[in-house]
N, C-alpha and C. Protein backbone atom coordinates (compact mmCIF):
# COMPACT_ATOMS: atom_id res chain seq x y z
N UNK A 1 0.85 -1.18 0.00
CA UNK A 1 0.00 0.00 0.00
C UNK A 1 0.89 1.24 0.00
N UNK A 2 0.57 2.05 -0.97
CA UNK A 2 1.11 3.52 -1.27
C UNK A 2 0.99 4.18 0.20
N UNK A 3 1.80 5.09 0.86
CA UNK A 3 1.50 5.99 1.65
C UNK A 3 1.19 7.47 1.66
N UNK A 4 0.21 8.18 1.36
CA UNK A 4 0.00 9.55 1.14
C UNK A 4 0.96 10.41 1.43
N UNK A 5 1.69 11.25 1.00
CA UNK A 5 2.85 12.12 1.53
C UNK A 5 4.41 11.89 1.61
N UNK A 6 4.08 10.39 1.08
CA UNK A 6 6.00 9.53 0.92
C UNK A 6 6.32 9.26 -0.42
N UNK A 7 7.42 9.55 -0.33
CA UNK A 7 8.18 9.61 -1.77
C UNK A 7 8.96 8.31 -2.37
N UNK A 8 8.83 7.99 -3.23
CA UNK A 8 8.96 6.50 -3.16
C UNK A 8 9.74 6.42 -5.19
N UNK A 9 10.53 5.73 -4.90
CA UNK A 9 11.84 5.27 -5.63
C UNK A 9 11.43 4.05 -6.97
N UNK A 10 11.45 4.29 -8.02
CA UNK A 10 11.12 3.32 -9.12
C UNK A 10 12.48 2.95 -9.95
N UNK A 11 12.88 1.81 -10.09
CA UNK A 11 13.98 1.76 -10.61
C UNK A 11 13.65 0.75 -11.94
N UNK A 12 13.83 0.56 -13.23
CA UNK A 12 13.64 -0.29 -14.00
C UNK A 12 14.78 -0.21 -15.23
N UNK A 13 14.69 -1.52 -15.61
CA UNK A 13 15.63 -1.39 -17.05
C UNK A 13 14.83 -1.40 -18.47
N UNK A 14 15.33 -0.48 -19.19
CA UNK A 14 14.62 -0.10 -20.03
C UNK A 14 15.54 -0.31 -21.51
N UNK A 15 15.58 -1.31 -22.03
CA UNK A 15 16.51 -1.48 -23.25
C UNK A 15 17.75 -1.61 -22.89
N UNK A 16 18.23 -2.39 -21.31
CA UNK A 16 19.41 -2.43 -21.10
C UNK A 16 20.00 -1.36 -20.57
N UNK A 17 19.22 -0.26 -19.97
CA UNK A 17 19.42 1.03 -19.38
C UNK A 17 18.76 1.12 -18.16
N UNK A 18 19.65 1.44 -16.63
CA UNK A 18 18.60 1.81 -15.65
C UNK A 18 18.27 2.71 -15.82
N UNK A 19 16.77 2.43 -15.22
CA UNK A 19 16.65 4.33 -15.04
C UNK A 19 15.98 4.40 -13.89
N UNK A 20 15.90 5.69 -13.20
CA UNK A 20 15.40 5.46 -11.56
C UNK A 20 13.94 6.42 -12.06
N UNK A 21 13.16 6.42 -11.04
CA UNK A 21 12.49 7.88 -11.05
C UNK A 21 11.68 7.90 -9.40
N UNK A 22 11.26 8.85 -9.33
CA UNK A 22 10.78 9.38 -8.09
C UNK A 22 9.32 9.89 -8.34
N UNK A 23 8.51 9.29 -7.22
CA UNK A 23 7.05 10.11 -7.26
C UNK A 23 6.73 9.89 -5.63
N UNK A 24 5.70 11.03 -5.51
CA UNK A 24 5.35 11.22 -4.15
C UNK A 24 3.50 10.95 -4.27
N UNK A 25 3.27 10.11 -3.50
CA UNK A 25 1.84 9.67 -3.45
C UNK A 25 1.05 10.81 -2.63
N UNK A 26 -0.02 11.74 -3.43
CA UNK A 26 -0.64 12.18 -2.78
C UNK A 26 -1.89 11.73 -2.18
N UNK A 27 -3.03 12.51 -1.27
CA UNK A 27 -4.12 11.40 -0.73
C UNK A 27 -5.31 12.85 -1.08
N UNK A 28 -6.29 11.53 -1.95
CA UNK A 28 -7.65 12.48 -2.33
C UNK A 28 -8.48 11.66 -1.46
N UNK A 29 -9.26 12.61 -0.51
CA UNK A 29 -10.25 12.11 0.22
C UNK A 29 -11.51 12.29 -0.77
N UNK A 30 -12.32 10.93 -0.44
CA UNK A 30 -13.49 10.68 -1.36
C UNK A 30 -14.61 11.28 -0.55
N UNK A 31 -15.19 11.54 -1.66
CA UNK A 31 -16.54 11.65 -0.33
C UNK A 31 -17.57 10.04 -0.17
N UNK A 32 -18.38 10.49 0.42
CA UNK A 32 -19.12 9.23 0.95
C UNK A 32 -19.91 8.45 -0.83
N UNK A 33 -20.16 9.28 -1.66
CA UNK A 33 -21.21 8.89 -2.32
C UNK A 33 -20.65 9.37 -3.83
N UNK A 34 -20.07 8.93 -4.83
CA UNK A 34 -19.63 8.97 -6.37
C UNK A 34 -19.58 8.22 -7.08
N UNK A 35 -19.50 8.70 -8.61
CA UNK A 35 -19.27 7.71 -9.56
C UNK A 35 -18.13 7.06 -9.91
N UNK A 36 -17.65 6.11 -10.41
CA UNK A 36 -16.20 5.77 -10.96
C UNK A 36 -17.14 5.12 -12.63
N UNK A 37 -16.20 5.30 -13.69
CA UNK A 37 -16.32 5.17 -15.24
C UNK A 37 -14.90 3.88 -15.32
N UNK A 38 -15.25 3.10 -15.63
CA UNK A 38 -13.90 2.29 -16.21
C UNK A 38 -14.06 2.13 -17.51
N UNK A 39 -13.43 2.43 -18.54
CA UNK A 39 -13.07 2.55 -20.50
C UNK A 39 -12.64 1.66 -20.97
N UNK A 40 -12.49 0.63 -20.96
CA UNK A 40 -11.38 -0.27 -21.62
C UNK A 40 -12.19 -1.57 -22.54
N UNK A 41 -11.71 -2.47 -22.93
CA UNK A 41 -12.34 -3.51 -23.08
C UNK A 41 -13.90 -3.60 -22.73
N UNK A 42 -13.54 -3.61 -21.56
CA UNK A 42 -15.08 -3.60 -20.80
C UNK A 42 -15.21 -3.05 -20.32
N UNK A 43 -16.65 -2.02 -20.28
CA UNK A 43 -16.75 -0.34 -20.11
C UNK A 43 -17.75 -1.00 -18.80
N UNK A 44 -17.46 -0.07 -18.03
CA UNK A 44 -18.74 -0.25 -16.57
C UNK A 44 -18.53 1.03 -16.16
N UNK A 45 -19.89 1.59 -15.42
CA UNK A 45 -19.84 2.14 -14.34
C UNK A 45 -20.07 1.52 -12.50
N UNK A 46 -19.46 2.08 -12.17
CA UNK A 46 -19.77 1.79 -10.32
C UNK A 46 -20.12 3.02 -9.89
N UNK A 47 -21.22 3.07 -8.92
CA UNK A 47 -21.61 4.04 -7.88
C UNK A 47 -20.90 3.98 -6.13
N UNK A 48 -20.38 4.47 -5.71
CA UNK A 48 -19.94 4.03 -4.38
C UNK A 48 -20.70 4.53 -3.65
N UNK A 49 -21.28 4.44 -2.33
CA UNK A 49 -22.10 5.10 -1.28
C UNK A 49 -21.08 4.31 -0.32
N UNK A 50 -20.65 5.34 0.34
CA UNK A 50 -20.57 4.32 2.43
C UNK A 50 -18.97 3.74 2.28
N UNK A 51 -18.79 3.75 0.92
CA UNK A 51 -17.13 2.62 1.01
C UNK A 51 -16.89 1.77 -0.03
N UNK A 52 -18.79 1.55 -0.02
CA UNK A 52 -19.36 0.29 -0.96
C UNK A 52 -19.57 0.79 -1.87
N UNK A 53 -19.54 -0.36 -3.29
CA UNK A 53 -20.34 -0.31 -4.40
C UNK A 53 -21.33 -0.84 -4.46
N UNK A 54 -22.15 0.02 -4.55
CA UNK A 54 -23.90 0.18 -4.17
C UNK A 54 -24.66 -0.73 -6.11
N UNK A 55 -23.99 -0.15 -6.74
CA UNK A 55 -24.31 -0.24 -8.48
C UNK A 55 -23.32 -0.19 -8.97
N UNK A 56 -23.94 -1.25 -10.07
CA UNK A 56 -22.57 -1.80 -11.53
C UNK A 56 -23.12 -1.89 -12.65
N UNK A 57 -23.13 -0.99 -13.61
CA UNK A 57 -23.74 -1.37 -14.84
C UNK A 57 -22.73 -1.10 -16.13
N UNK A 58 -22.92 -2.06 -17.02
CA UNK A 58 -22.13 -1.34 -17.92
C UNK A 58 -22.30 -0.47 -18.67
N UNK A 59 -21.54 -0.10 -19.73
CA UNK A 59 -21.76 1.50 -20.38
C UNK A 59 -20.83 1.72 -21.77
N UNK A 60 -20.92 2.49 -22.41
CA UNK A 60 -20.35 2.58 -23.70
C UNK A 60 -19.63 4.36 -23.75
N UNK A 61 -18.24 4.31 -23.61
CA UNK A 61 -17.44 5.44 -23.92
C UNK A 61 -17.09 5.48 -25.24
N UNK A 62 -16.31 6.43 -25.36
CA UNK A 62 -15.60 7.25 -26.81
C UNK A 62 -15.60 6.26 -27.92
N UNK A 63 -15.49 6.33 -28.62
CA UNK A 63 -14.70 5.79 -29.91
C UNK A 63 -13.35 6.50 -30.21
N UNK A 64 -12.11 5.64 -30.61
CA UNK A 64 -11.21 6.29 -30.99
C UNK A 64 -10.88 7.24 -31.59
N UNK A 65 -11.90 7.99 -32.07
CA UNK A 65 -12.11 9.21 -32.66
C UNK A 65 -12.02 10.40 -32.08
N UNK A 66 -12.75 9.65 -31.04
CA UNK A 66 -14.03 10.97 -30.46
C UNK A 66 -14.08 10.28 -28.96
N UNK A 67 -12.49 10.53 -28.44
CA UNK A 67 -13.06 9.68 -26.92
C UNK A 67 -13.39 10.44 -25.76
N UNK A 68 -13.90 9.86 -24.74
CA UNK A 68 -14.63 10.40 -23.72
C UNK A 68 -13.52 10.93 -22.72
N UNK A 69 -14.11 12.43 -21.80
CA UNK A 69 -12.91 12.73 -21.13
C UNK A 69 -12.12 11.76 -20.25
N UNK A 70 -11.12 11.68 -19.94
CA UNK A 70 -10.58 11.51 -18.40
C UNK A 70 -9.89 12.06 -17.71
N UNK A 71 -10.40 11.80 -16.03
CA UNK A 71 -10.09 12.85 -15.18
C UNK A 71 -11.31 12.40 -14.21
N UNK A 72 -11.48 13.70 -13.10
CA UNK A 72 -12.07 13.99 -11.94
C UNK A 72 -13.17 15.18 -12.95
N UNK A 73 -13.98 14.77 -12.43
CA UNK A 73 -15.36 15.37 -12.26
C UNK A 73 -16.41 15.76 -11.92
N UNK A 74 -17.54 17.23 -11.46
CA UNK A 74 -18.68 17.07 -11.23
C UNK A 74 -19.62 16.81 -12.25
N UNK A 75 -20.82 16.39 -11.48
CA UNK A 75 -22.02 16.28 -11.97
C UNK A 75 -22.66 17.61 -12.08
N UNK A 76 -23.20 18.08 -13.44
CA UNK A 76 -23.48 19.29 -13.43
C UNK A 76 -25.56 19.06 -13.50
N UNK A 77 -25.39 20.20 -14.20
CA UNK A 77 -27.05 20.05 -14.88
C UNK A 77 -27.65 18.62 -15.74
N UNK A 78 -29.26 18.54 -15.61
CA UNK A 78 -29.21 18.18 -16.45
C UNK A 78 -30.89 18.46 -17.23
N UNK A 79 -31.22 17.13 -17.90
CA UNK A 79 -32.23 16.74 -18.56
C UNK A 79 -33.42 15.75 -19.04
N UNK A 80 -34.65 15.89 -19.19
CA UNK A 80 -35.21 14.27 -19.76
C UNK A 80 -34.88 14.18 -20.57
N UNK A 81 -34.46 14.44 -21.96
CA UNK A 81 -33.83 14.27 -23.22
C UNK A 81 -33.60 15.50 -23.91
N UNK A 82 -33.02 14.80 -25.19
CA UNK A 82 -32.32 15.87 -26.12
C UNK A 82 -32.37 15.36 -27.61
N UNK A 83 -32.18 16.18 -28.62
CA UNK A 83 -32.28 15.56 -29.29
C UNK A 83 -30.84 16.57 -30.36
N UNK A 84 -29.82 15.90 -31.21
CA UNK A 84 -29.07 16.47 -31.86
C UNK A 84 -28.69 16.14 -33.19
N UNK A 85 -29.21 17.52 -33.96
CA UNK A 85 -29.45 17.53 -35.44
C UNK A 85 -28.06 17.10 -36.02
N UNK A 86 -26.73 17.61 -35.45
CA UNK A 86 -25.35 16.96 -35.58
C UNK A 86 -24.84 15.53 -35.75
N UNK A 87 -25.88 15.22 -34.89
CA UNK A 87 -25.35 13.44 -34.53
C UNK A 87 -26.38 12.56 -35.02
N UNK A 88 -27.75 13.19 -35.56
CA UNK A 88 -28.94 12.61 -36.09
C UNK A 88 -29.27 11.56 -35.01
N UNK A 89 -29.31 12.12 -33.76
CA UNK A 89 -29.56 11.51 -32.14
C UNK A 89 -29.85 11.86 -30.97
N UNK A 90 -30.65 11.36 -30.36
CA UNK A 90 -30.66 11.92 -28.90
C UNK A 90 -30.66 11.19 -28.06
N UNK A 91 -31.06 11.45 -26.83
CA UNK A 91 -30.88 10.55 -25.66
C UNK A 91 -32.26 10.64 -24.36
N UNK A 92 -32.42 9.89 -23.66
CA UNK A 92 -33.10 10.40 -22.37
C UNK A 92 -32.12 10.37 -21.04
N UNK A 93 -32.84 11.28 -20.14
CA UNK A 93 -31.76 10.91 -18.53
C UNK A 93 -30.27 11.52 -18.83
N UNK A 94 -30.39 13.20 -19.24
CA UNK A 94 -28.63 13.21 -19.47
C UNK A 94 -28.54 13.88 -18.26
N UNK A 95 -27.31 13.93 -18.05
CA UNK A 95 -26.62 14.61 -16.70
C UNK A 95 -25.18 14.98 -17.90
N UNK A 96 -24.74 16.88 -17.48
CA UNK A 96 -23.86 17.19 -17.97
C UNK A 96 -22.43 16.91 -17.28
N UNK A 97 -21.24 15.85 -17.49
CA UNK A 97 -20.33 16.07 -16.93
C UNK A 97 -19.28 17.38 -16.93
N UNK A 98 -18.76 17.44 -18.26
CA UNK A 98 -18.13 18.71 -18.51
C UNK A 98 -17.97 19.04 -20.19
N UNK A 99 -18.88 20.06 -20.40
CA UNK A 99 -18.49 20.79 -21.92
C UNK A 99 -20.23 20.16 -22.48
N UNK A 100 -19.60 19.53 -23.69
CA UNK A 100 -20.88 18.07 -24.34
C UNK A 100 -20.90 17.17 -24.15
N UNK A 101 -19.73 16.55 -22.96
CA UNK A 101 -19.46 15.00 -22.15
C UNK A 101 -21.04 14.73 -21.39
N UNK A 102 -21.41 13.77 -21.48
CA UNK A 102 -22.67 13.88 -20.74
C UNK A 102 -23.15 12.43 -20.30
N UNK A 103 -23.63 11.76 -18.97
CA UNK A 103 -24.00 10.54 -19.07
C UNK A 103 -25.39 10.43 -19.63
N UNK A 104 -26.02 9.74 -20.49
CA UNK A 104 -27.20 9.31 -20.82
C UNK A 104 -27.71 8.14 -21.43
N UNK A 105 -28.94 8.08 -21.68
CA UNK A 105 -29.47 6.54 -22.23
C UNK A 105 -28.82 6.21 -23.63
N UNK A 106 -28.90 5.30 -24.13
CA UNK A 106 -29.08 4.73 -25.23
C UNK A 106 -29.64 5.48 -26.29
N UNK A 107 -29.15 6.24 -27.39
CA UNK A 107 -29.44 6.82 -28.11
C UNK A 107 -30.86 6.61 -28.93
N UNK A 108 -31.67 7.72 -29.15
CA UNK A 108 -32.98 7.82 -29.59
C UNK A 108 -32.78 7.96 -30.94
N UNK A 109 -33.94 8.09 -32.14
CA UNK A 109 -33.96 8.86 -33.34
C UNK A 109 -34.87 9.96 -33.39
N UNK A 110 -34.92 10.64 -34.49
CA UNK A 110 -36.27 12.15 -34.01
C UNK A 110 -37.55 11.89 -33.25
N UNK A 111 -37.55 10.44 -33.20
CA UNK A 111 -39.27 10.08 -32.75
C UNK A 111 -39.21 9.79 -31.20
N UNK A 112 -37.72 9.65 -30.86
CA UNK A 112 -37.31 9.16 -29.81
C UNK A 112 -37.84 8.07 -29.52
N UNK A 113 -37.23 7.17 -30.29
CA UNK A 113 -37.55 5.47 -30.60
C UNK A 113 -36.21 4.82 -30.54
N UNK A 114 -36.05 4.22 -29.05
CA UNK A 114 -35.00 3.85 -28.93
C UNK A 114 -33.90 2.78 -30.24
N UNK A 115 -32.76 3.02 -30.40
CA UNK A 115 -31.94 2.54 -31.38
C UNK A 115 -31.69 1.48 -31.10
N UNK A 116 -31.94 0.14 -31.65
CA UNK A 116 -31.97 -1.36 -31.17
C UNK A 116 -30.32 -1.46 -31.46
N UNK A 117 -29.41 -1.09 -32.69
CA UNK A 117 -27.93 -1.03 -32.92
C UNK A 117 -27.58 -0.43 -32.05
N UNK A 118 -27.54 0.83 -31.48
CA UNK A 118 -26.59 1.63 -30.30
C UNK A 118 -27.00 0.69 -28.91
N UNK A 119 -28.11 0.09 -28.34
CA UNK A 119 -28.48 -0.64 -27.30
C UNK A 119 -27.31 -1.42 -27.42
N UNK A 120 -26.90 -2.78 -28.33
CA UNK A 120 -25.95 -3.83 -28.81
C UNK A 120 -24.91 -3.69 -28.28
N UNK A 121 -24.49 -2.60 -28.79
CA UNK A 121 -22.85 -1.75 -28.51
C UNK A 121 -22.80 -1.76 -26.71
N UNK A 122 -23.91 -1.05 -26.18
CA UNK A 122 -23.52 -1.00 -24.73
C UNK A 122 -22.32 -2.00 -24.49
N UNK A 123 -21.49 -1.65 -23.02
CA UNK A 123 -20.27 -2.74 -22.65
C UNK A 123 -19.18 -1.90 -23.49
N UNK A 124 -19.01 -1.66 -24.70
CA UNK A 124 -17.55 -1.92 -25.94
C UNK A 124 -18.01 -0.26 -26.00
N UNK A 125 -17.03 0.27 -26.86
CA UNK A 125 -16.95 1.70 -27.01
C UNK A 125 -17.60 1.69 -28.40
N UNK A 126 -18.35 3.05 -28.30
CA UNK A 126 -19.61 2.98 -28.76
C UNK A 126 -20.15 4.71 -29.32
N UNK A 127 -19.75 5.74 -28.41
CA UNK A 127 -20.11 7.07 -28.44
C UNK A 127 -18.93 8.07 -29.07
N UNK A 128 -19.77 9.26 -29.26
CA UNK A 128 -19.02 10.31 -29.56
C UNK A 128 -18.16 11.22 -28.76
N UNK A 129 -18.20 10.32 -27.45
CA UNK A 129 -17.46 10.70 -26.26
C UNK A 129 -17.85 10.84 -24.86
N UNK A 130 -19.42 10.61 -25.32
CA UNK A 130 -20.64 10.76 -24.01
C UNK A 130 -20.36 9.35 -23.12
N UNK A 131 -20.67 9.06 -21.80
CA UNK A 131 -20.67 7.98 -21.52
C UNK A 131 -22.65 7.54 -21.25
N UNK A 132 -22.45 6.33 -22.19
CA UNK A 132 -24.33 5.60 -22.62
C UNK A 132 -24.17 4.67 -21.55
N UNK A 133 -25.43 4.86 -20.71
CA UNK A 133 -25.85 3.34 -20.16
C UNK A 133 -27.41 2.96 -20.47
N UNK A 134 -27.93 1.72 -20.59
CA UNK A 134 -29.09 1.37 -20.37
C UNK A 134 -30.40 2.50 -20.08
N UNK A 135 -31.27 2.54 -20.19
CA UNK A 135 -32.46 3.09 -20.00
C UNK A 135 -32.77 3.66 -18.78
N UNK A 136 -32.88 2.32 -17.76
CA UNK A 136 -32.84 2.09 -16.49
C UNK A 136 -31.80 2.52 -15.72
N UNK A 137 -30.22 2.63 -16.24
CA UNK A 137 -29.52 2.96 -15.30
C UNK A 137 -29.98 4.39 -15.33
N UNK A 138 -30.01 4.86 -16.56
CA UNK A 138 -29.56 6.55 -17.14
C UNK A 138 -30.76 6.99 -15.85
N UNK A 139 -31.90 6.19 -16.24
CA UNK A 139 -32.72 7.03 -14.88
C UNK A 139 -32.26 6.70 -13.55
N UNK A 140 -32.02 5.87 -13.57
CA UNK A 140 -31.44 5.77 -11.79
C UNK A 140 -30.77 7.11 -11.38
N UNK A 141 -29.60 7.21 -12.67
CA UNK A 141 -28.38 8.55 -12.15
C UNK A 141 -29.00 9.56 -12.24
N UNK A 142 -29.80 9.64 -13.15
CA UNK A 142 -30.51 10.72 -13.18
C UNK A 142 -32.06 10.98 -11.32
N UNK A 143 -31.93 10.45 -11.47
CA UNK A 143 -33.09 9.93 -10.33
C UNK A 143 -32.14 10.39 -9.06
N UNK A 144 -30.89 9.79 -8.55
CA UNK A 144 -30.66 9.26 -7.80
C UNK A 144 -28.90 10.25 -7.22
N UNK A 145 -28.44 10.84 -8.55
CA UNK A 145 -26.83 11.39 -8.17
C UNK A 145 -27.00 12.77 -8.52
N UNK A 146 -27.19 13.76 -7.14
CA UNK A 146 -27.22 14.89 -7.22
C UNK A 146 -26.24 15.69 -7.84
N UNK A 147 -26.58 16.95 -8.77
CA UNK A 147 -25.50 17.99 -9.01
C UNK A 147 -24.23 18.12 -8.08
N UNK A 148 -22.79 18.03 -8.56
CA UNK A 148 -21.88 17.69 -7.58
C UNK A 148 -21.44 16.74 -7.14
N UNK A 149 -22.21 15.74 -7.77
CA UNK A 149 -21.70 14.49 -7.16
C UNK A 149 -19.95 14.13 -8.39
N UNK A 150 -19.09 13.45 -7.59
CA UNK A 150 -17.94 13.30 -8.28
C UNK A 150 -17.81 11.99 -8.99
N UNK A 151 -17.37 12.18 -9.80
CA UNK A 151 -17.07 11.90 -11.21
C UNK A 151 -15.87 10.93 -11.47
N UNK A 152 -15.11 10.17 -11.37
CA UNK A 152 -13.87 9.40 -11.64
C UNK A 152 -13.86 8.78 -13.26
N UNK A 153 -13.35 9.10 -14.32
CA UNK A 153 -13.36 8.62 -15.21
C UNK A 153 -11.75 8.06 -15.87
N UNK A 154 -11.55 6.92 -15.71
CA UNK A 154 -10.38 6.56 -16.24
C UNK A 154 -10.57 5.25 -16.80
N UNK A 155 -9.11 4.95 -17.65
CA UNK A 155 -9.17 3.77 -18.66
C UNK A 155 -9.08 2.47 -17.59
N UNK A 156 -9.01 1.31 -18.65
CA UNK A 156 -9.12 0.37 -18.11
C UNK A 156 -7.63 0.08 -17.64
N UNK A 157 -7.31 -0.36 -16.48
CA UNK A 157 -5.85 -1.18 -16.11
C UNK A 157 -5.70 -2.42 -15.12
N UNK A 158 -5.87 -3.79 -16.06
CA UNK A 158 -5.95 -5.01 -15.34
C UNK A 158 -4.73 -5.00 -15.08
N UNK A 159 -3.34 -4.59 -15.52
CA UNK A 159 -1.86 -4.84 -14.79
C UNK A 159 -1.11 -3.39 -14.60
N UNK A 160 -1.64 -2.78 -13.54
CA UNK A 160 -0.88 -1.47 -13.58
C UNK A 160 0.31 -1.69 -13.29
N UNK A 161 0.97 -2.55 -12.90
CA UNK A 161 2.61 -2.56 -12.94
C UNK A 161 3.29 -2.54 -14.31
N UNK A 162 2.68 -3.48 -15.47
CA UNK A 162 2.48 -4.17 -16.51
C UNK A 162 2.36 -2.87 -17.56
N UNK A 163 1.21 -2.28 -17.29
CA UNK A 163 1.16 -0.71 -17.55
C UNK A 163 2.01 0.11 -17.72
N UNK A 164 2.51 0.14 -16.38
CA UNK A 164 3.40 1.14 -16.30
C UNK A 164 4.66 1.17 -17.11
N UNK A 165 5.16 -0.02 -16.92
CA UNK A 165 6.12 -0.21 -17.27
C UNK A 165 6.59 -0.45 -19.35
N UNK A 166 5.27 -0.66 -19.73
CA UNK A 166 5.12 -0.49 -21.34
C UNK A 166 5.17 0.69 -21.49
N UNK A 167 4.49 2.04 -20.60
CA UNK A 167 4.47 3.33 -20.75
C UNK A 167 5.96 3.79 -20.82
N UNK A 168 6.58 3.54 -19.84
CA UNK A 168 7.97 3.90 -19.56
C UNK A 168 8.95 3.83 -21.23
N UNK A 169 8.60 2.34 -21.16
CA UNK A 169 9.39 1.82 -22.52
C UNK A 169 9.29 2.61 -23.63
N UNK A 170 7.87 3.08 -23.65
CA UNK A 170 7.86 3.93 -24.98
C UNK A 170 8.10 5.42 -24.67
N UNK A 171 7.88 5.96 -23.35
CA UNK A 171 8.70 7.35 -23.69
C UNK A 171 10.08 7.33 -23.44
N UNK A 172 10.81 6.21 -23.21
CA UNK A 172 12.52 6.92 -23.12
C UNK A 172 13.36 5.66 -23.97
N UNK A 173 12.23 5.03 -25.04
CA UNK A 173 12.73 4.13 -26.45
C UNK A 173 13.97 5.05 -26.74
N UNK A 174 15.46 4.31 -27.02
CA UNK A 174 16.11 5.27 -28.15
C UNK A 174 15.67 5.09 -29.57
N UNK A 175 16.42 6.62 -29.66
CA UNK A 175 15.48 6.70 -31.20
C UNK A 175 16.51 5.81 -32.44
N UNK A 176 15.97 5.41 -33.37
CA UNK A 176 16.48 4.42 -34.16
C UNK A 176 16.65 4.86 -35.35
């Protein structure tokens, strides 16, 4: 376990090169009650209340195009639906995260007749950067996670050591 406020020593070989580096673990206190977004392979959201994860549903982020933010976030405004002449789409149950990032249902058409193809996609990346869940969840959050509530949106990492260490490799590769 990381310790908040201690500085802590990374040493690895990288193409036959040590290299050291240094980082200091800071500590974000959570509050009692937020979202977390996981992106990867397999897209989910979790709700935490109390410690616990209260709700798990999955969900559909960015497309490589057009991907969804990451970072820390509030929950801003929101809406029962929308509809956008841009995207020839809309949604029900949005909540604004930040900018046009927004959580909501399963994309509508002008009649707001839910899209049986965008439903499919849920789970796998799917949007123009919005994060989509189900019908039912979109109202829950909408129902249920007040303005302000925080936001966690990051990619997927089943081996953050594993991670890390591919990251490393490719920013201090010599050049060839």
């Amino acid at each position: 376990v990381l310790q908040p406020g201690h500085t802590y020593e990374w040493s690895v070989q990288v193409n036959g090169t040590a290299m050291t580096r240094f980082f200091t673990v800071s500590a974000m206190a959570l509050p009692d009650e937020w979202i977390e977004v996981s992106l990867g392979t397999q897209q989910w959201v979790r709700v935490w209340q109390g410690g616990q994860i209260t709700q798990q549903f999955p969900c559909s982020g960015g497309l490589p195009d057009s991907p969804s933010l990451l970072g820390v976030f509030e929950l801003q405004e929101r809406g029962e639906s929308f509809y956008s002449h841009r995207f020839c789409e809309g949604a029900r149950y949005w909540i604004r995260i930040q900018d046009q990032f927004l959580f909501h249902s399963v994309p509508r058409d002008k009649q707001q007749h839910m899209i049986q193809s965008e439903l499919d996609k849920i789970g796998t990346a799917a949007s123009h950067g919005c994060i989509r869940v189900k019908d039912e969840d979109a109202q829950w959050l909408y129902e249920q996670m007040p303005e302000g509530t925080m936001v966690i949106i990051h990619p997927a990492v089943s081996d953050p050591v594993g991670e890390a260490i591919c990251f490393l490799e490719k920013q201090f590769e010599s050049p060839k």
